[in-house]
Protein backbone atom coordinates (compact mmCIF):
# COMPACT_ATOMS: atom_id res chain seq x y z
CA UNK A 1 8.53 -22.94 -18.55
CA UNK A 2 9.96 -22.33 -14.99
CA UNK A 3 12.55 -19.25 -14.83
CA UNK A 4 14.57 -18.42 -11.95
CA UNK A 5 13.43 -15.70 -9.25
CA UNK A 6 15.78 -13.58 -7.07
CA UNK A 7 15.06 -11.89 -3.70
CA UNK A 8 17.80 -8.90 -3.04
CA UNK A 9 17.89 -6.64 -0.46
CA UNK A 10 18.24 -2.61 -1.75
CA UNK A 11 20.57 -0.70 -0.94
CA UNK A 12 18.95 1.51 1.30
CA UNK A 13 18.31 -2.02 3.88
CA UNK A 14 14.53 -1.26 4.28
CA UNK A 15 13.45 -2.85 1.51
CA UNK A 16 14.10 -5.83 -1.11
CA UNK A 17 13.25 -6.97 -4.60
CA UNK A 18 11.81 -9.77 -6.02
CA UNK A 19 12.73 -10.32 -9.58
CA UNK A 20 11.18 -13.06 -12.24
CA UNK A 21 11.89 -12.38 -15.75
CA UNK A 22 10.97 -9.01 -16.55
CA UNK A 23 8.84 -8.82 -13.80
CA UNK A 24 10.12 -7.24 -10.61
CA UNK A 25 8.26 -5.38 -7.33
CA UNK A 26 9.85 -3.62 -4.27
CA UNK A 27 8.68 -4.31 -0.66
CA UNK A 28 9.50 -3.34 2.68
CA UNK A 29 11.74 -5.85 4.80
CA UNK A 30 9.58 -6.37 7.80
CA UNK A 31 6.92 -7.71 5.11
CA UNK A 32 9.04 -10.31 3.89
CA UNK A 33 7.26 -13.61 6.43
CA UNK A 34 4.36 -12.20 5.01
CA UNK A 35 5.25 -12.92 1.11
CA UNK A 36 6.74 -15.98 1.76
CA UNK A 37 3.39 -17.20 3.47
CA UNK A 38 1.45 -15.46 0.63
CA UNK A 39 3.41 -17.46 -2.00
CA UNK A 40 2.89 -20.98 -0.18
CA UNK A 41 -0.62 -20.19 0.28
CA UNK A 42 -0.99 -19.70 -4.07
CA UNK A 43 1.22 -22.99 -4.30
CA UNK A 44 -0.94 -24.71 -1.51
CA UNK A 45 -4.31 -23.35 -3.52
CA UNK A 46 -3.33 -23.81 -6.81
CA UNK A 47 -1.99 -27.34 -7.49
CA UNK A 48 -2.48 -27.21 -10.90
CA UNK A 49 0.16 -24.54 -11.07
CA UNK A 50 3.10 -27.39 -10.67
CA UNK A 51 6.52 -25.67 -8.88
CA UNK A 52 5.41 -22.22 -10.78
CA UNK A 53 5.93 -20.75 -6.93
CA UNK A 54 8.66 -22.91 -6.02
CA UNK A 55 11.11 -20.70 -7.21
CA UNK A 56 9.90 -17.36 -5.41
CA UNK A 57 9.36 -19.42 -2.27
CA UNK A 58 13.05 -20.52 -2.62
CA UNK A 59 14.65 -17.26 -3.00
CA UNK A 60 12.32 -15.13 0.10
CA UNK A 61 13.09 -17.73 2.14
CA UNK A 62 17.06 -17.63 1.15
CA UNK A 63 17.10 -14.01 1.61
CA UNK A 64 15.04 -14.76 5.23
CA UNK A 65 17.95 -16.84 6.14
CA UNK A 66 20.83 -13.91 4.66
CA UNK A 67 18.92 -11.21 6.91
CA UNK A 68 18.36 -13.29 10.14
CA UNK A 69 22.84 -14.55 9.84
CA UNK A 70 23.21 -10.88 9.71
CA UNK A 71 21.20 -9.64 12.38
CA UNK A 72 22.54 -12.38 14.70
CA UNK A 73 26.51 -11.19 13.84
């Protein structure tokens, strides 16, 4: 069963969120390349897994893309 994940920056801009389910875990901003590279790496070595990381990979790399339109304003 594949359930939707959300990336969110906090409110205090340093940080963001990812949230899956019940499951959610804060991390600094300037660490977000590395999770996105850490959760294509588990998709990449786990191919059994199916799209389980599809979703997380989808929403870092969507917040990536919200950060870098807003720096560049």
């Amino acid at each position: 069963m594949l359930t939707e994940c959300t990336a969110d920056l906090l409110p205090d801009g340093q940080s963001f969120r990812i949230r899956r389910d019940a499951w959610f875990n804060d991390y600094p901003v300037e660490q977000l390349g590395f999770w996105i590279d850490f959760y294509k790496r588990l998709r990449e070595q786990h191919p059994k897994s199916l799209h389980s990381y599809d979703a997380t990979i989808a929403a870092l790399e969507a917040l990536a893309q919200r950060l870098a339109r807003e720096r560049a304003a």
